[in-house]
Protein backbone atom coordinates (compact mmCIF):
# COMPACT_ATOMS: atom_id res chain seq x y z
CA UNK A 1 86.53 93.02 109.02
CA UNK A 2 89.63 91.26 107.54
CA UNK A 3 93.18 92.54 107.17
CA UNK A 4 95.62 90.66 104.32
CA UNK A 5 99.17 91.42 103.32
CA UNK A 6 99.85 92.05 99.98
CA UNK A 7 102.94 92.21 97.70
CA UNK A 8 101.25 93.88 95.19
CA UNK A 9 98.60 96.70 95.64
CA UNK A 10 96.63 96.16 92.17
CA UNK A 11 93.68 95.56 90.90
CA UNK A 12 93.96 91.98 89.91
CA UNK A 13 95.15 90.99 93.25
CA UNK A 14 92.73 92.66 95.64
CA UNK A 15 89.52 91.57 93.63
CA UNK A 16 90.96 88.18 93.97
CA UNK A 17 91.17 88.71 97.91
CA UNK A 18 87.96 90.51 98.00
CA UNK A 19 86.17 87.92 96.10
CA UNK A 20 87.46 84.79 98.17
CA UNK A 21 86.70 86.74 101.74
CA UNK A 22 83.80 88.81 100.72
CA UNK A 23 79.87 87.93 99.83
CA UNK A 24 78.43 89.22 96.84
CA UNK A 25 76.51 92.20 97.51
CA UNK A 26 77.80 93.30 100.53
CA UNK A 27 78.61 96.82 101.01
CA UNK A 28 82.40 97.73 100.28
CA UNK A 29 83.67 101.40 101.36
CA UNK A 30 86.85 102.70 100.27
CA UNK A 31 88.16 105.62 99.19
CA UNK A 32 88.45 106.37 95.74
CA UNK A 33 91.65 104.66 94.32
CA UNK A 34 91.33 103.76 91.10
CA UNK A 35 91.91 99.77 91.79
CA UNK A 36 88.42 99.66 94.00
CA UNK A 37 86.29 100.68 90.31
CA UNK A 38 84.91 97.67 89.70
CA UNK A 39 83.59 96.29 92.24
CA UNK A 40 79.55 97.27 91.53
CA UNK A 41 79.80 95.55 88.49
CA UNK A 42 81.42 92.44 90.30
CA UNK A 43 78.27 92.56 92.61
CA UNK A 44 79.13 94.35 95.59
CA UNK A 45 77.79 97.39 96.81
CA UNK A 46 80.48 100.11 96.84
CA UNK A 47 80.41 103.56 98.70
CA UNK A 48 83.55 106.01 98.35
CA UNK A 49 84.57 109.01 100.07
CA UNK A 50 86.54 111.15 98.01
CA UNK A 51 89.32 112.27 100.79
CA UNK A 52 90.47 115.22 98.98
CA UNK A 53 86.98 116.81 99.70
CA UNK A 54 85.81 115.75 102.89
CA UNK A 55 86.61 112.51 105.24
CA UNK A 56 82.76 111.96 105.55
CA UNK A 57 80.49 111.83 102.15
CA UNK A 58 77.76 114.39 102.76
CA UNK A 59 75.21 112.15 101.03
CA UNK A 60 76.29 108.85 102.21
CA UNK A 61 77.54 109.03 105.31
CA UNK A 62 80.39 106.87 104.31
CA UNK A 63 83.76 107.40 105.99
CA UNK A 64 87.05 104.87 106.45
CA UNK A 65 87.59 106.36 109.66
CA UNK A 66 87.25 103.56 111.63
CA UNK A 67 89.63 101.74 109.29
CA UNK A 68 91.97 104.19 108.66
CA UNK A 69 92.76 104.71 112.71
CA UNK A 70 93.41 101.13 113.41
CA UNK A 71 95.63 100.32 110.16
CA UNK A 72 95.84 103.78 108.37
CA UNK A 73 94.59 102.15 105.34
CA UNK A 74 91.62 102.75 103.15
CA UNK A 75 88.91 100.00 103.04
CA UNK A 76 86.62 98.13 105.01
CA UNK A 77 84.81 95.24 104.04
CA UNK A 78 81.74 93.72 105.68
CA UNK A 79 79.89 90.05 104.99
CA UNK A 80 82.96 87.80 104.83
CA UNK A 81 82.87 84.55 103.91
């Protein structure tokens, strides 16, 4: 797990974080902001809970739970480089 400041909470400039401190096909879960769309086709394997439904996906399992308590923020990432 990795935390990074940002000036600038876009697309361009967290695939550029996430693909400097992240290995290719590790598992990424997030919620489902629009920003965090790409990253199966960049090679990673992406779960999402949709927090407007439920904080846990049914299916999945996947939650940010962890994540969210110790930052309140949305995404953790596994495998780092």
């Amino acid at each position: 797990m990795f935390f990074e400041v940002v000036a600038k909470h876009d697309k361009e400039t967290l695939l550029e974080i996430i693909k400097r401190k992240i290995v290719i096909g590790s598992f990424i879960i997030s919620d489902c902001w629009k920003a965090y769309d790409c990253l199966e086709s960049e090679g990673y394997r992406h779960l999402t809970v949709n927090h407007s439904e439920n904080f846990k996906d049914p299916e999945t399992g996947a939650h940010t739970n962890s994540i969210k308590g110790t930052l309140g923020m949305g995404c953790i990432f596994q495998n780092l480089v």
